[in-house]
C-alpha atoms as a PDB file:
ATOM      1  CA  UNK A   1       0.000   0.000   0.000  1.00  0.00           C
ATOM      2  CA  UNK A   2       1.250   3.261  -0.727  1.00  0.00           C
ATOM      3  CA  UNK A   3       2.085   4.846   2.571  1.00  0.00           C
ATOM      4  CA  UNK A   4       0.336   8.817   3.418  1.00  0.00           C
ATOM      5  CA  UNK A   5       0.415  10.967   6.075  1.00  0.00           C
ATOM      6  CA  UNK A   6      -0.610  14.841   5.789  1.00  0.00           C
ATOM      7  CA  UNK A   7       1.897  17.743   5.839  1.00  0.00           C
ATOM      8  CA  UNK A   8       0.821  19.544   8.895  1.00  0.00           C
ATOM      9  CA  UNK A   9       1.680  23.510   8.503  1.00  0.00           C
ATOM     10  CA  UNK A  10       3.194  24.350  12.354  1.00  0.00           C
ATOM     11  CA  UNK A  11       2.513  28.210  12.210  1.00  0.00           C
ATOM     12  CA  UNK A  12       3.474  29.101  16.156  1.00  0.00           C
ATOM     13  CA  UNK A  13       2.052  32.461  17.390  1.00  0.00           C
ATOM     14  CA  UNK A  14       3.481  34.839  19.447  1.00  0.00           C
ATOM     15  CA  UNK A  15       3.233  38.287  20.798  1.00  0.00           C
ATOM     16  CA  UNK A  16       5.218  41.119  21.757  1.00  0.00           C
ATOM     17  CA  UNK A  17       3.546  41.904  24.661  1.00  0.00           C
ATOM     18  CA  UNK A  18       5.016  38.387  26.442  1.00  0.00           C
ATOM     19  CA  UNK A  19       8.177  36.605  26.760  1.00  0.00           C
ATOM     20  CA  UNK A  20       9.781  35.677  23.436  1.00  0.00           C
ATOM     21  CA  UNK A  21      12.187  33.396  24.960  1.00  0.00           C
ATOM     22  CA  UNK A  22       9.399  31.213  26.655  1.00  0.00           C
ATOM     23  CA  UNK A  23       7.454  31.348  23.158  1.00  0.00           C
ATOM     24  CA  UNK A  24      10.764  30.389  21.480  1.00  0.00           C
ATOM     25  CA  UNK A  25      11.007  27.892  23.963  1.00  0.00           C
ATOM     26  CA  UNK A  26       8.174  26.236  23.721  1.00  0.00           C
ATOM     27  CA  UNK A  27       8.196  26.147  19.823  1.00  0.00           C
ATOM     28  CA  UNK A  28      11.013  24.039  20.105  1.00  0.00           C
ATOM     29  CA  UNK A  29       9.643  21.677  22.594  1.00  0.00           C
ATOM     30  CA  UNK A  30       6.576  21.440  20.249  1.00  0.00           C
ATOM     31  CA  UNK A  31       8.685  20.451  17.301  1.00  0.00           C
ATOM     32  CA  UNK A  32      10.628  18.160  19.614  1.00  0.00           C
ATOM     33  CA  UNK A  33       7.405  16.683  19.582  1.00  0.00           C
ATOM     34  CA  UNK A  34       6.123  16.594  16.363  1.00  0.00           C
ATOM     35  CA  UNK A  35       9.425  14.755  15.322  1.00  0.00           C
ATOM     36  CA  UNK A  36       9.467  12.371  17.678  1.00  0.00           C
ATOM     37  CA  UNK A  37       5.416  11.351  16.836  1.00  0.00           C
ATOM     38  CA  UNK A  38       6.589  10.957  13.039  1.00  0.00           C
ATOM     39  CA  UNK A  39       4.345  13.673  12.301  1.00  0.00           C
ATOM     40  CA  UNK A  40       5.613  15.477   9.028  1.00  0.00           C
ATOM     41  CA  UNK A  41       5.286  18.933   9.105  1.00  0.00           C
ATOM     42  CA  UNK A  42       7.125  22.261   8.048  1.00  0.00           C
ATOM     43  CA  UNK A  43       7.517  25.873  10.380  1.00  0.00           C
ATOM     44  CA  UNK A  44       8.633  28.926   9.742  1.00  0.00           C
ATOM     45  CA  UNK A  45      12.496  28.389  10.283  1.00  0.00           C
ATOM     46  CA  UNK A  46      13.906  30.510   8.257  1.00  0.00           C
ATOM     47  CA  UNK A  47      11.547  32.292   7.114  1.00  0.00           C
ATOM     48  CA  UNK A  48      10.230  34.525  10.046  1.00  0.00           C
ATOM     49  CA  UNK A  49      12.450  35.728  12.802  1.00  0.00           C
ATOM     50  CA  UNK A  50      12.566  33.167  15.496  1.00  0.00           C
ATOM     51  CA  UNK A  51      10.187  30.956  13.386  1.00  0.00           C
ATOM     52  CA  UNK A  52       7.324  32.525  15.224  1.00  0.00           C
ATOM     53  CA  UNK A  53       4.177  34.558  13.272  1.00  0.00           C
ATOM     54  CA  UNK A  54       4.245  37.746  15.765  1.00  0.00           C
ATOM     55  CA  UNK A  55       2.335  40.541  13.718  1.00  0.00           C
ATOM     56  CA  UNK A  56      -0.169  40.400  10.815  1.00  0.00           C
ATOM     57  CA  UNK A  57       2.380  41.671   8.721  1.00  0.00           C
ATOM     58  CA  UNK A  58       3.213  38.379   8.038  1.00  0.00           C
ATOM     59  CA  UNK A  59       0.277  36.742   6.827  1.00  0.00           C
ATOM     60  CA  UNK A  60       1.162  36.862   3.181  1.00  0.00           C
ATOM     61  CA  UNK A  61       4.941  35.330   3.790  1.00  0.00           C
ATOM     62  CA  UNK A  62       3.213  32.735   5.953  1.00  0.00           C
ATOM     63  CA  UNK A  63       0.570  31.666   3.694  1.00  0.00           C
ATOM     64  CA  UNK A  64       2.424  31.874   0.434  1.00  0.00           C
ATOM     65  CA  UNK A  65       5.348  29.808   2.265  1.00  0.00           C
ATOM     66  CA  UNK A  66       2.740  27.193   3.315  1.00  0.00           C
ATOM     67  CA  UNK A  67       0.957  27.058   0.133  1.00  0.00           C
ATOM     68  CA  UNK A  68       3.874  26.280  -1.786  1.00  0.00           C
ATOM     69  CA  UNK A  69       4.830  23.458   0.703  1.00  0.00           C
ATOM     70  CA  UNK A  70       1.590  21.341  -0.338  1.00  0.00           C
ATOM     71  CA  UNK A  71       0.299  21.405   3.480  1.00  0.00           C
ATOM     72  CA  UNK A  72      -2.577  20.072   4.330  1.00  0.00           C
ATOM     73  CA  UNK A  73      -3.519  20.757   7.771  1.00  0.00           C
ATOM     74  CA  UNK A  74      -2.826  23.953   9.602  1.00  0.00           C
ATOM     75  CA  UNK A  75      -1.422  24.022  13.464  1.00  0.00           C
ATOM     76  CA  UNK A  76      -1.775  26.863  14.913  1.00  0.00           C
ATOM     77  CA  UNK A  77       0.242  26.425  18.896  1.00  0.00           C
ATOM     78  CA  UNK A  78      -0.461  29.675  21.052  1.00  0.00           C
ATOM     79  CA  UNK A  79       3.402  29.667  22.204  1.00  0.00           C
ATOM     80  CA  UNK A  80       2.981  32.645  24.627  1.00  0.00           C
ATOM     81  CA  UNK A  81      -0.338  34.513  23.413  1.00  0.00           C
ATOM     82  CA  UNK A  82      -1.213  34.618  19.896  1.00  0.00           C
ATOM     83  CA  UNK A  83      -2.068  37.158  17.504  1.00  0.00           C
ATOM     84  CA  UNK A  84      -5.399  36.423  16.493  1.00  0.00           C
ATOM     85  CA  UNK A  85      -5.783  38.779  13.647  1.00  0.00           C
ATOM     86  CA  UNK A  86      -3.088  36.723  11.977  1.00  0.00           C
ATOM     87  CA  UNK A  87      -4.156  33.567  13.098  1.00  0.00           C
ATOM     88  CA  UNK A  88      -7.682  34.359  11.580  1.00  0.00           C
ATOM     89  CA  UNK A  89      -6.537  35.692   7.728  1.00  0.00           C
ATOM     90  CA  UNK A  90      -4.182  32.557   7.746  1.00  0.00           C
ATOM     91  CA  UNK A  91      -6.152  29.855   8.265  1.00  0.00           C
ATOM     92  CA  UNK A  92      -9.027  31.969   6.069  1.00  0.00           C
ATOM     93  CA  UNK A  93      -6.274  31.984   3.310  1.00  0.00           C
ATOM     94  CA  UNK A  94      -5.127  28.423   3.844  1.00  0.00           C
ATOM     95  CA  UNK A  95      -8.166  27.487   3.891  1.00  0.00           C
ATOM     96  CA  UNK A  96      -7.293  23.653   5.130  1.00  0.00           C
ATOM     97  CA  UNK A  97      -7.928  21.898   8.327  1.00  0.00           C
ATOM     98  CA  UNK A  98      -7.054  23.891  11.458  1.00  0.00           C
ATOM     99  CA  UNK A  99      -6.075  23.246  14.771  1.00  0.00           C
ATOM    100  CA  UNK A 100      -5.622  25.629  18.110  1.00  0.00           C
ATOM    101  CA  UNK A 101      -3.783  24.674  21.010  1.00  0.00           C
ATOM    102  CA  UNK A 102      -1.969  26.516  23.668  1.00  0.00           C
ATOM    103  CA  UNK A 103       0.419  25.114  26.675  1.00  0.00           C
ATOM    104  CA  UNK A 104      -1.200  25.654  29.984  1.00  0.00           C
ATOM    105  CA  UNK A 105       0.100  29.090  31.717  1.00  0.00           C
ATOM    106  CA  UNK A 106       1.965  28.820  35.009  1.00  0.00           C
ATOM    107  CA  UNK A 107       1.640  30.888  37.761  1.00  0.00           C
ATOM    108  CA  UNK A 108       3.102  34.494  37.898  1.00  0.00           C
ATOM    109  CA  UNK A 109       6.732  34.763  38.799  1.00  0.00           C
ATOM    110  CA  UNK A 110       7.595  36.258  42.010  1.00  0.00           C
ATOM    111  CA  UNK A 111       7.411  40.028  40.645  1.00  0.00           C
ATOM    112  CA  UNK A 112       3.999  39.525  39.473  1.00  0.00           C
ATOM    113  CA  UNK A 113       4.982  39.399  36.090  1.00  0.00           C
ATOM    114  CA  UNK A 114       3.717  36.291  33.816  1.00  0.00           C
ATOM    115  CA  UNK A 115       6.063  34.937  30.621  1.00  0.00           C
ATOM    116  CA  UNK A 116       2.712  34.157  28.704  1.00  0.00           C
ATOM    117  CA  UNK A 117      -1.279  34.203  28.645  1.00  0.00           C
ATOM    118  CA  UNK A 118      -1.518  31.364  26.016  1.00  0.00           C
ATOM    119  CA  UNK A 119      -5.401  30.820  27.219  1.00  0.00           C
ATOM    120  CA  UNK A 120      -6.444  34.389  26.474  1.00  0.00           C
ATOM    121  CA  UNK A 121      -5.118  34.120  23.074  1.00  0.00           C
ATOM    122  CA  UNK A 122      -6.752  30.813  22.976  1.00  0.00           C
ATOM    123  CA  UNK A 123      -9.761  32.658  23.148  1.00  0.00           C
ATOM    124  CA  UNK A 124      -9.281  35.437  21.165  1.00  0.00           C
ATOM    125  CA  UNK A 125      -8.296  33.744  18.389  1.00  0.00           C
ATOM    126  CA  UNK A 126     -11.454  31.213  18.097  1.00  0.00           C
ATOM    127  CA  UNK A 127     -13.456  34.261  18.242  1.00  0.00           C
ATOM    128  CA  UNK A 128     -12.001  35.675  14.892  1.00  0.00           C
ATOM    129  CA  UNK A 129     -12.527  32.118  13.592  1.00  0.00           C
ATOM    130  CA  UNK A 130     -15.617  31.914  14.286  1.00  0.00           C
ATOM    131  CA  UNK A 131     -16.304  35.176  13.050  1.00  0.00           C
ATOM    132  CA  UNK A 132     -14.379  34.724   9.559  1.00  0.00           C
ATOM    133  CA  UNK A 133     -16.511  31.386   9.300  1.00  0.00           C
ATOM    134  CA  UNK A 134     -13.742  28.912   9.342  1.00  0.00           C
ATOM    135  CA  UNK A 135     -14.536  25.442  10.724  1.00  0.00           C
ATOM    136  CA  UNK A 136     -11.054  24.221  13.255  1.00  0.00           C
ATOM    137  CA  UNK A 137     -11.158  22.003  16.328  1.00  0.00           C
ATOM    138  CA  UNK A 138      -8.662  22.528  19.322  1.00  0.00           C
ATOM    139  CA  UNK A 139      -7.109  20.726  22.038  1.00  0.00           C
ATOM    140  CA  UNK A 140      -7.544  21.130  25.282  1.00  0.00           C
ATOM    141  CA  UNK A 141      -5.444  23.786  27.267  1.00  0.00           C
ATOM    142  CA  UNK A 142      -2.964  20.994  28.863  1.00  0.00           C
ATOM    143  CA  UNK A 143       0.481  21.069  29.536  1.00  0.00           C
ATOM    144  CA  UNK A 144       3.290  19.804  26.698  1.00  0.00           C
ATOM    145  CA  UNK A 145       3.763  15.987  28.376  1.00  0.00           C
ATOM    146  CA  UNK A 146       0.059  15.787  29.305  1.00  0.00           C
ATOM    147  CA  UNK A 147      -1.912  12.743  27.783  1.00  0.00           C
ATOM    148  CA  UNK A 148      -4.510  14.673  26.105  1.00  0.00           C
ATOM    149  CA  UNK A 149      -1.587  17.186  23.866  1.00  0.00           C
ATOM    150  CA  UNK A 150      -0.265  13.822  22.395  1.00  0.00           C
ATOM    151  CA  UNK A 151      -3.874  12.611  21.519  1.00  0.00           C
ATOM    152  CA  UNK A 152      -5.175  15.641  20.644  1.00  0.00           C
ATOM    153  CA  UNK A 153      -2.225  15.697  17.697  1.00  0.00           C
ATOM    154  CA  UNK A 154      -2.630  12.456  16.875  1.00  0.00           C
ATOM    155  CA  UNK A 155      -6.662  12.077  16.125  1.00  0.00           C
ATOM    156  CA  UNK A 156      -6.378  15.635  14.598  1.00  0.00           C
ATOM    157  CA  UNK A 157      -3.771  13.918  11.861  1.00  0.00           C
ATOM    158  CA  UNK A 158      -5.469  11.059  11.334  1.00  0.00           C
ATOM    159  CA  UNK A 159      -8.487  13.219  10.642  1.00  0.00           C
ATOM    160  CA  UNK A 160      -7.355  14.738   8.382  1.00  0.00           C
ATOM    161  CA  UNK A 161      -6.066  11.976   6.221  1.00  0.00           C
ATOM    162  CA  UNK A 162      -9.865  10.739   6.492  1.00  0.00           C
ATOM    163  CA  UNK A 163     -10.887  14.277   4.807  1.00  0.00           C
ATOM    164  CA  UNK A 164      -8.814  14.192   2.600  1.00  0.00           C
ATOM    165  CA  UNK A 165     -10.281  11.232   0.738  1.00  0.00           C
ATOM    166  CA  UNK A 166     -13.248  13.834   0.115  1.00  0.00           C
ATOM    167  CA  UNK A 167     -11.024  16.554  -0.363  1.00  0.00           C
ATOM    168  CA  UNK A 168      -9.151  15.572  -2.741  1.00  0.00           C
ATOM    169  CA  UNK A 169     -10.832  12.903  -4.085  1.00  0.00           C
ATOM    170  CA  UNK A 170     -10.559   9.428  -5.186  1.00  0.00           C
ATOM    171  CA  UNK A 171     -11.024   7.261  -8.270  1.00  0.00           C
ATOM    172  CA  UNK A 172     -12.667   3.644  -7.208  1.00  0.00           C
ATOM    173  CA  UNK A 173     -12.846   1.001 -10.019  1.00  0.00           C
ATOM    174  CA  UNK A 174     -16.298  -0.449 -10.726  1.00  0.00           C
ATOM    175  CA  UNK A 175     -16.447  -4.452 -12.258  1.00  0.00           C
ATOM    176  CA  UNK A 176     -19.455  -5.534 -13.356  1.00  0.00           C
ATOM    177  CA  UNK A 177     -22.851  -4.134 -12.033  1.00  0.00           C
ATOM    178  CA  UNK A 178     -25.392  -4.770  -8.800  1.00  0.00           C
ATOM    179  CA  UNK A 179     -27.011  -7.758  -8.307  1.00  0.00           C
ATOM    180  CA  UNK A 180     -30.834  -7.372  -8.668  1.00  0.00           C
ATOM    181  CA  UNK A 181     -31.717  -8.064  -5.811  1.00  0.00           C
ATOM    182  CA  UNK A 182     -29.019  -6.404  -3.627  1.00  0.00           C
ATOM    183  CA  UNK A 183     -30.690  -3.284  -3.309  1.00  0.00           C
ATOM    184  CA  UNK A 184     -28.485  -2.668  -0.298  1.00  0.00           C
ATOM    185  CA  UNK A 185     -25.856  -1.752  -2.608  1.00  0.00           C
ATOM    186  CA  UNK A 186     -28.220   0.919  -4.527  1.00  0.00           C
ATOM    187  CA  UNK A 187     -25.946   3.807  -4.599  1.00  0.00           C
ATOM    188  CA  UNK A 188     -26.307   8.141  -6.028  1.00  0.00           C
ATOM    189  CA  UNK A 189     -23.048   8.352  -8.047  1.00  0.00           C
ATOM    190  CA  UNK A 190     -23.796  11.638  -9.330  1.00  0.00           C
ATOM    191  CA  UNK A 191     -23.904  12.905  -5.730  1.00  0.00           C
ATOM    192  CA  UNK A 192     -21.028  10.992  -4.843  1.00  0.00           C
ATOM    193  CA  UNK A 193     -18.774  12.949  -7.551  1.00  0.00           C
ATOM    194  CA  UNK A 194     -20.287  16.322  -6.972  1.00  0.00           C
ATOM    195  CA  UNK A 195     -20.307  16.243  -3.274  1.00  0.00           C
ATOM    196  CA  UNK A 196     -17.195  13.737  -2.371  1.00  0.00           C
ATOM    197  CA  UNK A 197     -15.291  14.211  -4.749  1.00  0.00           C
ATOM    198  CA  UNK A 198     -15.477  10.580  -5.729  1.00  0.00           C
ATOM    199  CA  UNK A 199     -15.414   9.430  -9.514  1.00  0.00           C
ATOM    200  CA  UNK A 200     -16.217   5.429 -10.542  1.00  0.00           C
ATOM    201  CA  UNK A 201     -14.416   4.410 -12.932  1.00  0.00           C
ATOM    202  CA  UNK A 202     -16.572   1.674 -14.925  1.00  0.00           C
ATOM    203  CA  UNK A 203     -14.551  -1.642 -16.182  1.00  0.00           C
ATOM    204  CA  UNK A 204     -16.065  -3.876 -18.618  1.00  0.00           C
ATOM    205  CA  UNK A 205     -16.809  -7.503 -16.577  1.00  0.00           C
ATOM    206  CA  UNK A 206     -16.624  -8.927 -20.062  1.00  0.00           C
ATOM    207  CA  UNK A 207     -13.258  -7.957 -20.918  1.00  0.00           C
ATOM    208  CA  UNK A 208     -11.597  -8.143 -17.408  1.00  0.00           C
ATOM    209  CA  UNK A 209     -12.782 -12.179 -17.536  1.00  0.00           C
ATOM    210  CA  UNK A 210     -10.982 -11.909 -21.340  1.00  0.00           C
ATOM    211  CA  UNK A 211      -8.064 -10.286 -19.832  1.00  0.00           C
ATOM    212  CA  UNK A 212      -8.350 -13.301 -17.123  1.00  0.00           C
ATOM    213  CA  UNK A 213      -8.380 -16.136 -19.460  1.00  0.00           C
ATOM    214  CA  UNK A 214      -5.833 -14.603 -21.547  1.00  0.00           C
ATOM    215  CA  UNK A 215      -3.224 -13.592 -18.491  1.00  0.00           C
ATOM    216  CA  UNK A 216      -4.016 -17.391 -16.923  1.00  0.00           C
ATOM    217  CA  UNK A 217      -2.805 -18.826 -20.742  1.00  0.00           C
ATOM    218  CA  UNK A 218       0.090 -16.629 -21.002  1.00  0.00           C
ATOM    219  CA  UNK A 219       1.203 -16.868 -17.231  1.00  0.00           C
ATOM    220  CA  UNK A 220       0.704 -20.519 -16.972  1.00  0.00           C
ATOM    221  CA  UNK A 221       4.269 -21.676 -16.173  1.00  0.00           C
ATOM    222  CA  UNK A 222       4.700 -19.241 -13.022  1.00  0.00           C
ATOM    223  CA  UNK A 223       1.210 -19.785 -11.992  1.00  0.00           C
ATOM    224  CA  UNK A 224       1.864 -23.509 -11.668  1.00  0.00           C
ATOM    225  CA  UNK A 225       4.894 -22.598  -9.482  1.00  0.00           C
ATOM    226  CA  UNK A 226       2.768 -20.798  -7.456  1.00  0.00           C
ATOM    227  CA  UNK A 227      -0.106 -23.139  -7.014  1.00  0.00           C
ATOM    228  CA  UNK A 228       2.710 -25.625  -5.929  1.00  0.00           C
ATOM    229  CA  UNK A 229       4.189 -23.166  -3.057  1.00  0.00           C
ATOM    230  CA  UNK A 230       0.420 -22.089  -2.051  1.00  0.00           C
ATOM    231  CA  UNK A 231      -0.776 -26.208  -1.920  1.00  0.00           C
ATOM    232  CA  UNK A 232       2.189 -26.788   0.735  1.00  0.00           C
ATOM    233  CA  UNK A 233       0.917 -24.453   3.270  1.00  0.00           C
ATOM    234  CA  UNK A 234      -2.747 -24.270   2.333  1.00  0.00           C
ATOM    235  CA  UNK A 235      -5.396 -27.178   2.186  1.00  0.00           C
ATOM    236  CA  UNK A 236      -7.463 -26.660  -0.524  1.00  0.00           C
ATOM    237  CA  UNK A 237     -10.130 -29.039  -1.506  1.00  0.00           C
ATOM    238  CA  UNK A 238     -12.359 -28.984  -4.623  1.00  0.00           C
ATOM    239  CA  UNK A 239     -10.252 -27.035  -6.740  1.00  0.00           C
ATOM    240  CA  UNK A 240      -7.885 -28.329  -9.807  1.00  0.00           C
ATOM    241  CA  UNK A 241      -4.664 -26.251 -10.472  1.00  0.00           C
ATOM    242  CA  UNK A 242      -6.428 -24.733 -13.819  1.00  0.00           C
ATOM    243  CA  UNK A 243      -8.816 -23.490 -11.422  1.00  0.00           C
ATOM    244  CA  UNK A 244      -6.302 -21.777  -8.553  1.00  0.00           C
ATOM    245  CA  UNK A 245      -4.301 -20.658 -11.884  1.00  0.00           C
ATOM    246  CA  UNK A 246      -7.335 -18.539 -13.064  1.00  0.00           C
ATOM    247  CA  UNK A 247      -7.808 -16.749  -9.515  1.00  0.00           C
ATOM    248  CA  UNK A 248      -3.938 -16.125  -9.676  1.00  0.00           C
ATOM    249  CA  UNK A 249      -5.243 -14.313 -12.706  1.00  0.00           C
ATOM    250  CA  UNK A 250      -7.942 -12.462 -11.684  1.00  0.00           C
ATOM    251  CA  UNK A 251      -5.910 -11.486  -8.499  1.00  0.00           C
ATOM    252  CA  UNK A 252      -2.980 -10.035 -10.952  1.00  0.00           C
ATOM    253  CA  UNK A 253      -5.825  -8.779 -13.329  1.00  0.00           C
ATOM    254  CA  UNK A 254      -7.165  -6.363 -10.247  1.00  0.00           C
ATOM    255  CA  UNK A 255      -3.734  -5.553  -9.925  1.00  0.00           C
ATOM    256  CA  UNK A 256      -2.642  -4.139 -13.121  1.00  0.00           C
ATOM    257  CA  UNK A 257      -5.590  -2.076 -13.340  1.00  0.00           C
ATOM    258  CA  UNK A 258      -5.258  -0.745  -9.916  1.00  0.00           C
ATOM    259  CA  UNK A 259      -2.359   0.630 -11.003  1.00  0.00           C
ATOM    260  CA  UNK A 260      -2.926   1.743 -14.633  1.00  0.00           C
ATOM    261  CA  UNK A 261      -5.322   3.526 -13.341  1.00  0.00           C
ATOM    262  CA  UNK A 262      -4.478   5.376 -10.351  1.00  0.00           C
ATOM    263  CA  UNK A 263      -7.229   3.355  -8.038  1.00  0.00           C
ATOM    264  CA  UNK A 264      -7.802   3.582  -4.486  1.00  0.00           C
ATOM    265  CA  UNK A 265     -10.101   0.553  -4.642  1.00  0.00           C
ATOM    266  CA  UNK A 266     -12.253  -1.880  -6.104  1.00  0.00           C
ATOM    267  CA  UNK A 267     -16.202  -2.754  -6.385  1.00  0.00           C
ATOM    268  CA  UNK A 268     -16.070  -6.152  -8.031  1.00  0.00           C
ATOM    269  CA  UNK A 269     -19.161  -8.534  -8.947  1.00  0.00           C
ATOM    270  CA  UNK A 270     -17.477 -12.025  -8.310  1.00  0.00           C
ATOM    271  CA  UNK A 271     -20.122 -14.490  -8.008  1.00  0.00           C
ATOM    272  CA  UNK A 272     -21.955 -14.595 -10.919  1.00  0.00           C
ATOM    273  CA  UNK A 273     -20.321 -14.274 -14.127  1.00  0.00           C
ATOM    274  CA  UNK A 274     -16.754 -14.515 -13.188  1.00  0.00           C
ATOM    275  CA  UNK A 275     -18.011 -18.010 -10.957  1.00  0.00           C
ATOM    276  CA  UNK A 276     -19.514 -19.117 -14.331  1.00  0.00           C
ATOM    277  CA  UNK A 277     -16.251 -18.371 -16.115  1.00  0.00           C
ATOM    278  CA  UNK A 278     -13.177 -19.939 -13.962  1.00  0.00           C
ATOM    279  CA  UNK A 279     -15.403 -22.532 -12.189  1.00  0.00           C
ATOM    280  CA  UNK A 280     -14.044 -21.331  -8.700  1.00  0.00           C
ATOM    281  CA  UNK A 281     -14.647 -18.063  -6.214  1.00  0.00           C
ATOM    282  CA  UNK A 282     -12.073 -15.384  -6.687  1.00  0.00           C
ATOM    283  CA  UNK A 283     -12.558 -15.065  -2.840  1.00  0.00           C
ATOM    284  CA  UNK A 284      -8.701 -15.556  -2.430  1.00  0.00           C
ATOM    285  CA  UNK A 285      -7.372 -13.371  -5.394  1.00  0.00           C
ATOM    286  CA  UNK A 286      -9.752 -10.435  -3.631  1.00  0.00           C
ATOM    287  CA  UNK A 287      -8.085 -11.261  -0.245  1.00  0.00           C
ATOM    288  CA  UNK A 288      -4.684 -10.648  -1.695  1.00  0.00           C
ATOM    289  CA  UNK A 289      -5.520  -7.643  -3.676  1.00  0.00           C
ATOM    290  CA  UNK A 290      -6.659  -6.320  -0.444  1.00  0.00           C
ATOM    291  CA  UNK A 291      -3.189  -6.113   0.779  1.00  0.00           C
ATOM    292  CA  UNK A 292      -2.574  -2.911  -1.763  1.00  0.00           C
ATOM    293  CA  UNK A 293      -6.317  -1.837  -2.338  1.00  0.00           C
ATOM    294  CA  UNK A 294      -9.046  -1.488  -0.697  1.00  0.00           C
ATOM    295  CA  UNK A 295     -12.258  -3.566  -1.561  1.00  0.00           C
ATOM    296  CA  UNK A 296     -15.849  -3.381  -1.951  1.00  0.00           C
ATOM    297  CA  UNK A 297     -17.392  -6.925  -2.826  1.00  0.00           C
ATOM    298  CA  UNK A 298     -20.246  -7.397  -5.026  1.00  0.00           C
ATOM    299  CA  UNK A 299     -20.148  -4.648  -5.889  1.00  0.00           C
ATOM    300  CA  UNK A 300     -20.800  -3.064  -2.325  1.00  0.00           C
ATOM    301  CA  UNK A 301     -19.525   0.971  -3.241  1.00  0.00           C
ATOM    302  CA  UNK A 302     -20.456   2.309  -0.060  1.00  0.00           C
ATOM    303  CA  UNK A 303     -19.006  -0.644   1.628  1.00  0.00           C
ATOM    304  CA  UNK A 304     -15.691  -0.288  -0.146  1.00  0.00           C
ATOM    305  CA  UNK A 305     -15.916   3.378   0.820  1.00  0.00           C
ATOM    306  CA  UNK A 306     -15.694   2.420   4.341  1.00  0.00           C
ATOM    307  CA  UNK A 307     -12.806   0.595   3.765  1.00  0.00           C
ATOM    308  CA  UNK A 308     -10.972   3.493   2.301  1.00  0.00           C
ATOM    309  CA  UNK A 309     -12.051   5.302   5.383  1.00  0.00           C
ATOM    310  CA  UNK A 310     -10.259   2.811   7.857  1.00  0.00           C
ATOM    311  CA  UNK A 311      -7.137   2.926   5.833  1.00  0.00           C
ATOM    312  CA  UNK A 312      -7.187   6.307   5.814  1.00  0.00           C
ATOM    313  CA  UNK A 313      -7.157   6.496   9.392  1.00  0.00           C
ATOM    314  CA  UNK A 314      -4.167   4.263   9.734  1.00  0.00           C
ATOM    315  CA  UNK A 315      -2.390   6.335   7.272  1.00  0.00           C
ATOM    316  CA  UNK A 316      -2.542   3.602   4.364  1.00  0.00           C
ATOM    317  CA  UNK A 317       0.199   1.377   6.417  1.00  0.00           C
ATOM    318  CA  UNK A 318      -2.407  -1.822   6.410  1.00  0.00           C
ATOM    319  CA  UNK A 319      -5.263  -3.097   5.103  1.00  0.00           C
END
């Protein structure tokens, strides 16, 4: 399976009117963070001074420096307040997933003075989100080693991987058609394109089972080799070698389209047809396929859809 996790944009926010040391600080313990979670991200190092957003002067650097990195998420840590004029036209201009979150203050230091307000800026800065309509979720005000920070990043990232899928937008292959009577897999593909982004790709049963015979003809020789290896650790009853041969087809088959393609998945009508044309279930062939794509059967769209959504989740590393 080919391996994705989002490109989280860590924009840190500080303000003059607190330390800049403790913001600096705790940027650095955030990104100490990050990297040790495997999250991949890019900051501002090197492009704003101290790698901090401190003034809505820099909104434009920000964005265009973000914009041009591909991100795809938006972090937005309150390092010692935040300046929520900037942190409002950013994520308005970015317009990807966002995320607020803000170390929990300590008490004042003996002279009364405090080196940040992090929960003020908190709330100042939802307030401009909310009122330049753009949808973000937030962590709770914790400290950096607390439980919650870690989990907080963590869900956030794997949400947005699900999004994504709708965001972006997939292409799902579509062999054969539904059953009659499986009105459970009755689908709206014109509302799945328009609203999610998700285009089905139609594939002729009729020439994939062509394709099938002709790959299982062609491919005999190392198909026989692998019916061999697969009868030692397998017991398989009822089936001839022609027959295991023709689901090694139909699982390479699903394969080569997968990738000629550019698929994230497969709806595939396997019992009726197919069944009449290799004699067996392609039950297996689907099972291996499912290593590298995800799969729908008979031709269950929304059910495949789910799939993609799990994956997603787990950032594509398994099935």
């Amino acid at each position: 399976m080919k391996e994705f996790k989002p490109l989280m944009a860590l924009c840190p926010m500080g303000k003059f009117v607190f330390s800049n040391e403790d913001a600096v600080h705790y940027k650095k313990q955030i990104q100490k963070k990050l990297t040790q979670w495997g999250v991949r991200y890019i900051d501002l190092e090197g492009v704003l001074k101290d790698g901090l957003v401190k003034d809505q002067s820099h909104v434009d650097t920000v964005v265009e420096h973000f914009q041009k990195a591909g991100a795809d998420c938006l972090f937005l840590p309150h390092c010692n307040f935040g300046t929520e004029g900037a942190v409002g036209m950013i994520a308005k201009k970015l317009g990807i997933p966002t995320l607020l979150w803000g170390p929990r203050d300590e008490a004042p230091l003996p002279d009364g003075t405090r080196l940040r307000d992090s929960l003020c800026g908190l709330l100042a800065s939802s307030k401009v989100l909310h009122k330049l309509g753009v949808p973000f979720t937030y962590i709770e005000n914790c400290r950096i080693d607390d439980a919650p920070f870690r989990k907080g990043v963590d869900t956030f990232v794997r949400a947005v991987s699900i999004a994504d899928t709708f965001r972006k937008g997939i292409r799902i292959g579509f062999i054969g058609h539904r059953v009659d009577f499986f009105w459970t897999t009755i689908i709206n593909e014109s509302e799945l394109l328009e609203r999610f982004k998700v285009e089905i790709l139609p594939l002729d049963l009729a020439r994939f089972i062509e394709a099938v015979k002709d790959r299982a003809v062609k491919g005999r020789k190392g198909y026989e080799k692998e019916v061999k290896k697969i009868r030692r650790n397998c017991l398989i009853e009822d089936l001839e070698d022609s027959h295991i041969v023709s689901i090694l087809a139909v699982r390479d088959q699903l394969l080569r389209l997968g990738e000629e393609h550019g698929l994230e998945g497969f709806a595939f009508l396997s019992f009726t047809a197919l069944l009449d044309a290799i004699e067996a279930y392609s039950m297996y062939a689907e099972m291996e396929v499912s290593e590298q794509y995800a799969m729908g059967h008979e031709c269950d769209i929304h059910g495949l859809l789910s799939d993609v959504l799990l994956r997603r989740a787990n950032f594509n590393q398994s099935p």
